[in-house]
Protein backbone atom coordinates (compact mmCIF):
# COMPACT_ATOMS: atom_id res chain seq x y z
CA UNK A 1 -2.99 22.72 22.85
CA UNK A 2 -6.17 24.23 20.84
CA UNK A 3 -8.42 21.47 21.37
CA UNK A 4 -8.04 19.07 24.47
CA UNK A 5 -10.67 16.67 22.69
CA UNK A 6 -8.60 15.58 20.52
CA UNK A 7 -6.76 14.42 23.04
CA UNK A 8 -9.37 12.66 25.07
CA UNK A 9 -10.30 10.56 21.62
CA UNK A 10 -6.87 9.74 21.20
CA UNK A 11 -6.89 8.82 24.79
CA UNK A 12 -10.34 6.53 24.61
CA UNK A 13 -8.25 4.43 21.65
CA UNK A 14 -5.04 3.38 24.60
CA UNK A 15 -7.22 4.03 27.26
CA UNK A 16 -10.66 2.09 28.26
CA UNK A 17 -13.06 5.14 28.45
CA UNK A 18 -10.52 7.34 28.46
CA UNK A 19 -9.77 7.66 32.07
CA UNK A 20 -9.93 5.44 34.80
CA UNK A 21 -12.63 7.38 36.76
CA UNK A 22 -16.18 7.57 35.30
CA UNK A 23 -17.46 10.94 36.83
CA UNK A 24 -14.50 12.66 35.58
CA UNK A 25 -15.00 11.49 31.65
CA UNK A 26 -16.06 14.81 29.82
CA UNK A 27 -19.27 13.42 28.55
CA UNK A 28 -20.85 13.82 32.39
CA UNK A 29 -20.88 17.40 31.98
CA UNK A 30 -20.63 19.10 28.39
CA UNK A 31 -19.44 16.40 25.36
CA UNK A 32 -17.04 18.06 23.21
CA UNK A 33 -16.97 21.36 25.59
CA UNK A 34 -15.42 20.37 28.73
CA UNK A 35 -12.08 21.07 29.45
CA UNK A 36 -11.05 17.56 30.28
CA UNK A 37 -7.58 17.93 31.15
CA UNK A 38 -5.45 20.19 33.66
CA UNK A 39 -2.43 21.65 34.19
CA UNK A 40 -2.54 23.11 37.55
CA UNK A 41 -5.00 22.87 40.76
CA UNK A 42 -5.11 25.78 43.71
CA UNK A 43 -7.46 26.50 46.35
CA UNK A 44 -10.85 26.58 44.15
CA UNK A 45 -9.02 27.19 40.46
CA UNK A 46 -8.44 24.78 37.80
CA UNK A 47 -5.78 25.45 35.04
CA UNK A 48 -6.33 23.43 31.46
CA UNK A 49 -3.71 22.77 29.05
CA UNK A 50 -4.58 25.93 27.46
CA UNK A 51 -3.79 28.11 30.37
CA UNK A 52 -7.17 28.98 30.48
CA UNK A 53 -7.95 29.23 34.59
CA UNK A 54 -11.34 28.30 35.79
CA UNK A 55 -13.42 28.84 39.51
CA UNK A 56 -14.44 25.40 40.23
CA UNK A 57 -18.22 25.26 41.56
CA UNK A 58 -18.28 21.23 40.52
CA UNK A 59 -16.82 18.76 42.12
CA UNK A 60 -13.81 19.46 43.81
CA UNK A 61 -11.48 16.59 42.73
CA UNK A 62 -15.03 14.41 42.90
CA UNK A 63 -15.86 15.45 46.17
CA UNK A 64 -11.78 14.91 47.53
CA UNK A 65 -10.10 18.27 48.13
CA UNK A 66 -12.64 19.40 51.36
CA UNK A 67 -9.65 21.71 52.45
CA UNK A 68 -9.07 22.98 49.12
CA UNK A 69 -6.82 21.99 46.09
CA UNK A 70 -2.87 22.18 47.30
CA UNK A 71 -3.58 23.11 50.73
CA UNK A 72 -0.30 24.74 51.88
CA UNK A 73 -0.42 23.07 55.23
CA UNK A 74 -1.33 19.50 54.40
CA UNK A 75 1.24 19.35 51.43
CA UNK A 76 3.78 21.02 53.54
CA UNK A 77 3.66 17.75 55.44
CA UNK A 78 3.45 15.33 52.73
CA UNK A 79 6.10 17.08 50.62
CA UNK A 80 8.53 16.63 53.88
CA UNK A 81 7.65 13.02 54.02
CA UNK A 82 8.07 12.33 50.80
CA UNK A 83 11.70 13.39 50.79
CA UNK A 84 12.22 10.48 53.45
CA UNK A 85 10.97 8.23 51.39
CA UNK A 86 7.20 6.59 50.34
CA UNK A 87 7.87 2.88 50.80
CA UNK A 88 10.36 0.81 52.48
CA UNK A 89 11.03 -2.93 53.70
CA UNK A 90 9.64 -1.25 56.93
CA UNK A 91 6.34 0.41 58.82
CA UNK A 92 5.35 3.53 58.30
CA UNK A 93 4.39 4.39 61.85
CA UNK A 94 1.82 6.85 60.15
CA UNK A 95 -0.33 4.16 59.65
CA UNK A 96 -0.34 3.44 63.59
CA UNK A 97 -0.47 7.24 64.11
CA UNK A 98 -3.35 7.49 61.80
CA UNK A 99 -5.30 4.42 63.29
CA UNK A 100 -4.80 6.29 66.67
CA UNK A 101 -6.76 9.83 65.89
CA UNK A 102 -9.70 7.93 63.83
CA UNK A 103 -10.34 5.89 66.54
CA UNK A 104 -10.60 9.21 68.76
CA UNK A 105 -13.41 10.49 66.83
CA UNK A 106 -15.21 7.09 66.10
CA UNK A 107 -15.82 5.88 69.43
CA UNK A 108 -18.33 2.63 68.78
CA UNK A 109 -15.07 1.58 67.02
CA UNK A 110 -11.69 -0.99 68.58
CA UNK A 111 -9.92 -1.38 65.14
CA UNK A 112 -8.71 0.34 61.16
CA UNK A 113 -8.17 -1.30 58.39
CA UNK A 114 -6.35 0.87 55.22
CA UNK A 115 -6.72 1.10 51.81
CA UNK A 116 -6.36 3.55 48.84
CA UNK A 117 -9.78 3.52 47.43
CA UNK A 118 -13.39 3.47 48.42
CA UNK A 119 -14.54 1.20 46.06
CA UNK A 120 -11.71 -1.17 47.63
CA UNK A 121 -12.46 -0.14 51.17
CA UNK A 122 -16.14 -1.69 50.59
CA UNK A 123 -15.15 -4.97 49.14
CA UNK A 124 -13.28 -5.35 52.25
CA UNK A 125 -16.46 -3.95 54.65
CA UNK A 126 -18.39 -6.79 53.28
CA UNK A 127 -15.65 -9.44 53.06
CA UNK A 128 -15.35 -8.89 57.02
CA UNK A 129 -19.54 -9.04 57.44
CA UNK A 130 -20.13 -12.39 55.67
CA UNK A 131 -16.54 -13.67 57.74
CA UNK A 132 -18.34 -13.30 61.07
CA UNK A 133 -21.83 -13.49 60.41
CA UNK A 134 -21.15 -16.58 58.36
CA UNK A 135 -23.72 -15.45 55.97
CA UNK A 136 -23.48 -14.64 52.38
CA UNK A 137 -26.39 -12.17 51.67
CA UNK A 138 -25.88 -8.02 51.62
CA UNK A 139 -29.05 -5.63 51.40
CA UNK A 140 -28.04 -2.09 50.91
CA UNK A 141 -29.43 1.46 49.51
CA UNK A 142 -27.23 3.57 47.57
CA UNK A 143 -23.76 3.41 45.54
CA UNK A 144 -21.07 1.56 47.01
CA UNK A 145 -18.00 1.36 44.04
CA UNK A 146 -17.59 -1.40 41.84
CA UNK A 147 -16.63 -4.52 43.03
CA UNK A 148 -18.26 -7.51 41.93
CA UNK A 149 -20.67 -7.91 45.65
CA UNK A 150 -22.30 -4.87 44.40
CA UNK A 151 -23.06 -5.45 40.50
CA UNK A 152 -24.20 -9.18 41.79
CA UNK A 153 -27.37 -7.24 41.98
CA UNK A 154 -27.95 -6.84 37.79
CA UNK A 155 -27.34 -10.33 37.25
CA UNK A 156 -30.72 -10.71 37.87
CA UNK A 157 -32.26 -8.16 36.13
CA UNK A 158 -30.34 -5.36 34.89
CA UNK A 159 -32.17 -3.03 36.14
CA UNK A 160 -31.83 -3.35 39.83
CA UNK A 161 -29.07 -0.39 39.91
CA UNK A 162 -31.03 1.76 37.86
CA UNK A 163 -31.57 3.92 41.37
CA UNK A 164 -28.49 3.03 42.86
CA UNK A 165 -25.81 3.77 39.99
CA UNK A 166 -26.59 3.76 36.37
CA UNK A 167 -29.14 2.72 34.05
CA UNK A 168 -29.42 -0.56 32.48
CA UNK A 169 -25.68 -1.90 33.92
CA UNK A 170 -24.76 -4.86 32.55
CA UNK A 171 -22.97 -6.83 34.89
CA UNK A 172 -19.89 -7.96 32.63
CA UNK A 173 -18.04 -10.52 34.25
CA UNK A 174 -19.73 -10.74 37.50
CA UNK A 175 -19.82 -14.90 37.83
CA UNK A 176 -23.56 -15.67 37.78
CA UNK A 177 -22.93 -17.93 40.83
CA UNK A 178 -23.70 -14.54 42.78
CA UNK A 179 -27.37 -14.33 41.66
CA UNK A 180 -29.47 -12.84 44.33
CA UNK A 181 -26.22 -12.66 46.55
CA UNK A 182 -26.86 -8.04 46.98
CA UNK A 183 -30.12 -6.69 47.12
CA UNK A 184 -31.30 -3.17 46.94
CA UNK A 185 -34.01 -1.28 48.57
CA UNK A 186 -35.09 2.24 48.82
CA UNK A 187 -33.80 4.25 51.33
CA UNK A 188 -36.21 4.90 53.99
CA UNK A 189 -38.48 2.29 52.87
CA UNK A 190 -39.30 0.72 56.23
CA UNK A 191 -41.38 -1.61 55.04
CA UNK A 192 -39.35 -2.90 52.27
CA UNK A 193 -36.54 -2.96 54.61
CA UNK A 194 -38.51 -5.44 56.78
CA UNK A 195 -39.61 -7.53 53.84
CA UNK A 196 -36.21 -8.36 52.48
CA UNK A 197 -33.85 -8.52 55.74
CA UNK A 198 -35.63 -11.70 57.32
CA UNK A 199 -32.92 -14.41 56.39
CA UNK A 200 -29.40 -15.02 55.35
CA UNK A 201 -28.22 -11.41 55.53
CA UNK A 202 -24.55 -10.55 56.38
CA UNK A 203 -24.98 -7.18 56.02
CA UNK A 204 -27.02 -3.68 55.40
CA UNK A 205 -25.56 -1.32 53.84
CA UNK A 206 -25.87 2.26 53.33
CA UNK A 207 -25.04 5.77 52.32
CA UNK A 208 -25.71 7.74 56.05
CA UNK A 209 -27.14 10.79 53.60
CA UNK A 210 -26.45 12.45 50.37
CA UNK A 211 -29.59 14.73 49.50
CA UNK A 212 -31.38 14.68 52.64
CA UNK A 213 -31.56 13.59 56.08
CA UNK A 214 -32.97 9.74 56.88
CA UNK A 215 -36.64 9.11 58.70
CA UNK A 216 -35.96 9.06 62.31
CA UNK A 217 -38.21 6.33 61.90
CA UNK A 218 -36.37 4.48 59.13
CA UNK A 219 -33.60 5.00 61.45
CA UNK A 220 -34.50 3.35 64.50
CA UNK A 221 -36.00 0.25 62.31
CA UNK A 222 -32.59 -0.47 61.00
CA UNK A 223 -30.89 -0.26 63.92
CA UNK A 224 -33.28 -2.48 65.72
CA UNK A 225 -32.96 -5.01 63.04
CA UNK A 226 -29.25 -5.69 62.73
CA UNK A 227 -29.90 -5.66 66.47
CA UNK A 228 -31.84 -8.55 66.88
CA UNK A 229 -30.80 -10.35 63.29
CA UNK A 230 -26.97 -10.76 64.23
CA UNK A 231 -26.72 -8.36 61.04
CA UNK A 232 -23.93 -6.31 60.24
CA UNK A 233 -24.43 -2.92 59.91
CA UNK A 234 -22.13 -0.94 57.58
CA UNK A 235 -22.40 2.88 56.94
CA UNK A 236 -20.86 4.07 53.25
CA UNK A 237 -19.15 7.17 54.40
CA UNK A 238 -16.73 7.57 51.99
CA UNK A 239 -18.69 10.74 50.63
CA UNK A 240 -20.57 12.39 54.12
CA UNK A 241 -17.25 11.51 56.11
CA UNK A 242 -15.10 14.17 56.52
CA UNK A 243 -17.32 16.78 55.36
CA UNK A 244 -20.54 17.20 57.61
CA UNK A 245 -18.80 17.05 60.91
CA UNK A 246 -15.54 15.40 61.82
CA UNK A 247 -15.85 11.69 61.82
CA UNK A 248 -18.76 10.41 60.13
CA UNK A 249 -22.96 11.65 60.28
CA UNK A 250 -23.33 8.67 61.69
CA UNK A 251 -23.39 10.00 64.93
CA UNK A 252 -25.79 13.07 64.11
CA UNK A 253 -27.92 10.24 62.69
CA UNK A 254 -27.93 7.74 66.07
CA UNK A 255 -27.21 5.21 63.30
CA UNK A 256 -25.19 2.17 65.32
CA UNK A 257 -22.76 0.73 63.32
CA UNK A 258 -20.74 -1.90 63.48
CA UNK A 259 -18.68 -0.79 60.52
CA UNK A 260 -17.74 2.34 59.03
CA UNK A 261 -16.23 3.73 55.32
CA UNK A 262 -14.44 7.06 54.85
CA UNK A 263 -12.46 7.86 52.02
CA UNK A 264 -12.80 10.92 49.60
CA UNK A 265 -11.87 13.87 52.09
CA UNK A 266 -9.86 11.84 54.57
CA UNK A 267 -6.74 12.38 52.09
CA UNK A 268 -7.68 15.72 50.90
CA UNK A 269 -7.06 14.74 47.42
CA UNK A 270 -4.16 11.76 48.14
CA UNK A 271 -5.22 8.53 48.03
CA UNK A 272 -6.48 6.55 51.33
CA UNK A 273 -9.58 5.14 52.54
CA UNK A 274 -10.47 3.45 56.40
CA UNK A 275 -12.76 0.47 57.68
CA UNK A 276 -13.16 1.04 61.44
CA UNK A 277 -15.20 -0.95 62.96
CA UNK A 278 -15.76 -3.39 65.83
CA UNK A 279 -12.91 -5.73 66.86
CA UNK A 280 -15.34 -9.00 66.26
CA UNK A 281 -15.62 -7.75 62.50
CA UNK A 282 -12.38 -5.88 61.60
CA UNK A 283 -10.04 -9.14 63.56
CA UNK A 284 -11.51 -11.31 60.37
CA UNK A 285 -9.14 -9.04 58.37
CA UNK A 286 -5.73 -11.18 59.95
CA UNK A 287 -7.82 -14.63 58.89
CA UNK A 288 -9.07 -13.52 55.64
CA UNK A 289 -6.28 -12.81 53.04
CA UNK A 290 -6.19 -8.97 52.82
CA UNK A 291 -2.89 -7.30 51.94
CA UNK A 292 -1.47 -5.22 49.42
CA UNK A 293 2.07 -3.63 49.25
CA UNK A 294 0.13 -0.06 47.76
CA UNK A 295 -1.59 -0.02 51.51
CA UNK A 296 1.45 0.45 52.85
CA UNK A 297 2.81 3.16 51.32
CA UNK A 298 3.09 6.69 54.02
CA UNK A 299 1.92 9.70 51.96
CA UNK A 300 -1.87 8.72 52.65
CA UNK A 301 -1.48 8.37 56.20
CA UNK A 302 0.39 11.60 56.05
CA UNK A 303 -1.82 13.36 54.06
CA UNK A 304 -4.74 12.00 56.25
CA UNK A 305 -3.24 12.93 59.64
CA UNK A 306 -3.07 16.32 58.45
CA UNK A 307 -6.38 16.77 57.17
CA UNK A 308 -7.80 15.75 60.10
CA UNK A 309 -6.20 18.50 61.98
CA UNK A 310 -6.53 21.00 59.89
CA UNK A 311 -10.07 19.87 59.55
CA UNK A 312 -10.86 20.22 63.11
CA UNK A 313 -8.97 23.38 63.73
CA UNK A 314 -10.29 25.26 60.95
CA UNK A 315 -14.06 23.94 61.54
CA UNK A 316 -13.99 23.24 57.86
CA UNK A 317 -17.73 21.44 58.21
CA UNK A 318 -19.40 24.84 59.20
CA UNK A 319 -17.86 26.83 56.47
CA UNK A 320 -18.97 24.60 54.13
CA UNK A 321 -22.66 24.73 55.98
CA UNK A 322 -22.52 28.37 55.66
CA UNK A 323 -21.73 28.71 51.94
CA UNK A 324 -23.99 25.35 51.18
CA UNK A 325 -27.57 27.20 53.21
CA UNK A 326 -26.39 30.45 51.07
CA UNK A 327 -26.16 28.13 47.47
CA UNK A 328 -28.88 26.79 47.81
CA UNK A 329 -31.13 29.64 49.27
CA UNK A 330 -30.03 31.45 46.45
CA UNK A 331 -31.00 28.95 43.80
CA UNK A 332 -34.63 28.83 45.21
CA UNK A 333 -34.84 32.20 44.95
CA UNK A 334 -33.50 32.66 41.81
CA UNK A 335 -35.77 29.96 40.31
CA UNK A 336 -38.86 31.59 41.95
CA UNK A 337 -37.93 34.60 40.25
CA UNK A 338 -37.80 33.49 36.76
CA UNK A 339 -40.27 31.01 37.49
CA UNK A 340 -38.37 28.11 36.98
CA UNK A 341 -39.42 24.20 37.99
CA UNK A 342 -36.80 23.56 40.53
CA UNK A 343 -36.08 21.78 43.48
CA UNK A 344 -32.92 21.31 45.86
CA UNK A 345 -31.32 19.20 47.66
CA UNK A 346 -31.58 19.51 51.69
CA UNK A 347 -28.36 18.78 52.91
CA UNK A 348 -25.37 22.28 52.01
CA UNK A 349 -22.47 19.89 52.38
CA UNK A 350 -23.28 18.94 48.83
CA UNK A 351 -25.46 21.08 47.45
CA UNK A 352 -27.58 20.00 44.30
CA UNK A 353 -30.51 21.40 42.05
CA UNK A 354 -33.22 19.53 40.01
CA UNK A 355 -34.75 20.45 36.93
CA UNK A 356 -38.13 18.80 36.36
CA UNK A 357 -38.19 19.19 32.51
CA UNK A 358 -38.80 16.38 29.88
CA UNK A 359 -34.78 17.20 28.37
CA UNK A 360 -33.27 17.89 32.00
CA UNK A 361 -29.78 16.48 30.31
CA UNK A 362 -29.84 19.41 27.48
CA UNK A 363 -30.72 22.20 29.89
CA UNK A 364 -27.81 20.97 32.40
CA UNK A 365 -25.76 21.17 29.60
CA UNK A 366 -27.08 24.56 28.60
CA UNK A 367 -26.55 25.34 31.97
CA UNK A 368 -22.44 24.01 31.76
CA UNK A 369 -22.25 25.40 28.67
CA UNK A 370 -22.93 29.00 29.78
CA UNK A 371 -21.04 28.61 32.72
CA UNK A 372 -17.89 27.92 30.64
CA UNK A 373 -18.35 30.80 28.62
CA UNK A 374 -17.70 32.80 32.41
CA UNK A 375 -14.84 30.64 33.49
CA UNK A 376 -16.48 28.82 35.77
CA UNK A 377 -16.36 24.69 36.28
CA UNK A 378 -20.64 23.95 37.12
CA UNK A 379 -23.18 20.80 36.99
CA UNK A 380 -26.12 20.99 38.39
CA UNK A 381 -24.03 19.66 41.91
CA UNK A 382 -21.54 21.48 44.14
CA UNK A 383 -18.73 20.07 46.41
CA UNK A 384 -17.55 22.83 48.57
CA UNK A 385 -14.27 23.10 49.79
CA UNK A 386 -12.54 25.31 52.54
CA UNK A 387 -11.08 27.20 49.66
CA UNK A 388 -14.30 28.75 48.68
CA UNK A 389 -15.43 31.84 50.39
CA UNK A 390 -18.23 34.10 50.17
CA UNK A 391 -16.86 35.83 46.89
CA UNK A 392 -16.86 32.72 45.07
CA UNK A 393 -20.35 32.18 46.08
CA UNK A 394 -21.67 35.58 45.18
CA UNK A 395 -20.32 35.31 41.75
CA UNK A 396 -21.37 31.95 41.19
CA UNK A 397 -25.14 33.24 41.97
CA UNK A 398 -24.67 36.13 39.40
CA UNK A 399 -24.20 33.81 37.07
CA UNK A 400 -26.79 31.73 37.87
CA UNK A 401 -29.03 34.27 37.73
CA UNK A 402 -27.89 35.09 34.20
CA UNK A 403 -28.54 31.57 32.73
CA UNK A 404 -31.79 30.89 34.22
CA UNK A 405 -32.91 33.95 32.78
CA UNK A 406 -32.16 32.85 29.56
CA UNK A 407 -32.88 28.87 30.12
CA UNK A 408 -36.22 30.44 31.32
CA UNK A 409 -36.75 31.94 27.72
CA UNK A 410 -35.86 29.12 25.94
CA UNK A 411 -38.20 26.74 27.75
CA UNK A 412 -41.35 29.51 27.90
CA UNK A 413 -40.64 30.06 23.78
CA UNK A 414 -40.06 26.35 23.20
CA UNK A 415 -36.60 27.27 21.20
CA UNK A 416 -34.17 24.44 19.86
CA UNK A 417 -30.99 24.53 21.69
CA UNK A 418 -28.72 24.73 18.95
CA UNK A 419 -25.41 22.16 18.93
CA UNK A 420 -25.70 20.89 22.33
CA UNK A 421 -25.30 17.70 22.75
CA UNK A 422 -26.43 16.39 26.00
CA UNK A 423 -24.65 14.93 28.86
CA UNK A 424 -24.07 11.65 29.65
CA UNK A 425 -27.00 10.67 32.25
CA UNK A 426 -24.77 10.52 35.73
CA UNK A 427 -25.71 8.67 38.61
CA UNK A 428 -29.26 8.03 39.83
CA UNK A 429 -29.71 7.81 44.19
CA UNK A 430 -32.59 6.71 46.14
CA UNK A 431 -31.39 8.68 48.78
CA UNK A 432 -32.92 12.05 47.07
């Protein structure tokens, strides 16, 4: 196949947006030069159609395959189970199995709840807050999927996601009954926090970290308000879980929960996602219709059982602190050197750069674009994985060096660059 585009527009006419994932949709990262499909995934390499085999310093299956695409141990396992058979009129004890080791690492915790996807696993989180609190309202900071609780917060003004998930969202279908039913605030905003959590709030929500670490401060406020408000308090996960220690960063964080949301790494790339959480919360799921034949199914329990303990075994969290300190180190230092405005993100476990340029979009693009050219999958963000080791890394900074050399000259001589069109603008966060 010469040109995979053509594909992807003959895949956006059958298709709504071509894909059923948004941050995989070509336009994110390079329109008309991104690869867009694959063939084959291994350890930190990405096949197309076109054979053509590429080091992945992106996203990692959007942040999934923490162990590393087709890790030999974990599909060992699944691949057995699978030859017994995925579904049947019966349990999979898996799912008790699985239930079992979570609740050995999250310790605040009595009970699980499964499902496949994050977006999914949230709906329920917040289905199970305004069942016990008997309140309706959720505050919360950050991106939390899709679900109709969380775009309630546009039908106000369509603009109240603009920091949260994308610019100018209309919220299509959302019944307008749920006006002011979410509310956003910025993360570690203490006093907006107080301002907006005084009455009729089920829940707070939030990502534990993405870019950097939360106020101590900001912290202890929140906990002390769900504290003494009867409020729920529900930690988004489903990206940090998994990744910056085993279990969640709630626990670096001394954030109490009441609920928490992994998904993403749990399944190493298969699908499954987990509410634990506190029996007075999670027992609402039995009295509240929640059930779906697709939760049922073994391979994610599987696949989850065994990530988890090859997770812990391996110490997968400090390898990927390791490579993350020497990323971004690297990128500061490179950037000083051809005196380039940029800043980083603080956290390795996902490791991100920021331009401060009027057209940011064109130079990431520049930046994908050159990248390409070396075989290498790169935005502006990194997912590591257990597959990547320090070789990976060393190239990747070669190349870096290379292209903001030459993004350098472009901006300092004010030169057009040619045919790109920019990316897509991706996801905005208040918790930079």
């Amino acid at each position: 196949m010469k040109n995979p585009n053509n594909l992807w527009k003959k895949a956006r006419k059958i298709i709504p947006g071509g894909n059923g994932l948004l941050s995989k949709r070509p336009d994110r990262y390079s329109p008309n030069k991104w690869p867009t499909y694959y063939k084959k995934s291994k350890s930190v390499f990405i096949t197309d159609l076109n054979g053509n085999k590429y080091l992945d310093m992106a996203q990692m299956g959007m942040g999934t395959c923490v162990a590393g695409y087709a890790n030999e141990y974990i599909d060992t396992i699944v691949k057995k189970n699978i030859t017994n058979g995925v579904n049947s009129t019966l349990n999979s004890v898996e799912e008790f199995n699985l239930a079992k080791k979570i609740l050995k690492f999250d310790k605040f915790a009595d009970q699980v709840k499964f499902a496949r996807g994050g977006g999914e696993a949230m709906a329920l989180a917040i289905r199970l807050a305004r069942a016990e609190t008997k309140k309706e309202k959720i505050l919360f900071s950050g991106y939390h999927g899709w679900h109709d609780w969380y775009l309630a917060a546009n039908i106000l003004d369509k603009d109240n996601l603009n920091q949260h998930l994308l610019e100018g969202l209309d919220p299509l279908g959302i019944p307008k009954k749920l006006i002011n039913s979410a509310m956003g605030f910025e993360y570690n905003n203490i006093n907006e926090l107080k301002k907006i959590s005084k009455k009729n709030v089920a829940a707070i929500v939030i990502e534990g970290c993405r870019y950097s670490y939360p106020q101590k401060n900001f912290i202890k406020t929140l906990n002390d308000i769900c504290k003494k408000n009867k409020i729920c308090l529900i930690i988004d996960e489903i990206t940090s879980g998994w990744r910056i220690q085993p279990g969640g960063i709630y626990k670096k964080l001394k954030i109490n929960p009441d609920i928490v949301v992994y998904g993403k790494a749990l399944g190493n790339g298969y699908a499954i996602s987990a509410i634990v959480g506190r029996k007075k919360y999670l027992s609402n799921a039995e009295k509240s219709f929640m059930s779906s034949t697709a939760w049922t199914e073994r391979v994610g329990f599987v696949a989850a059982e065994a990530l988890i303990d090859f997770f812990v075994k391996n110490k997968i969290h400090n390898h990927i602190d390791k490579l993350g300190k020497k990323i971004l180190s690297g990128w500061k230092k490179i950037a000083k050197k051809h005196e380039l405005n940029l800043t980083t993100s603080k956290i390795p476990h996902l490791c991100t750069f920021f331009l401060k340029y009027k057209n940011n979009d064109t130079l990431y693009t520049f930046f994908t674009n050159e990248m390409l050219k070396k075989n290498i999958l790169a935005s502006n963000s990194i997912y590591l994985s257990f597959g990547h080791k320090e070789k990976h890394i060393n190239k990747y900074l070669k190349a870096c060096d290379e292209i903001f050399k030459e993004m350098k000259k472009k901006i300092t001589k004010k030169e057009k660059f040619d045919n790109i069109k920019p990316r897509y603008q991706g996801f905005n966060r208040l918790t930079k």
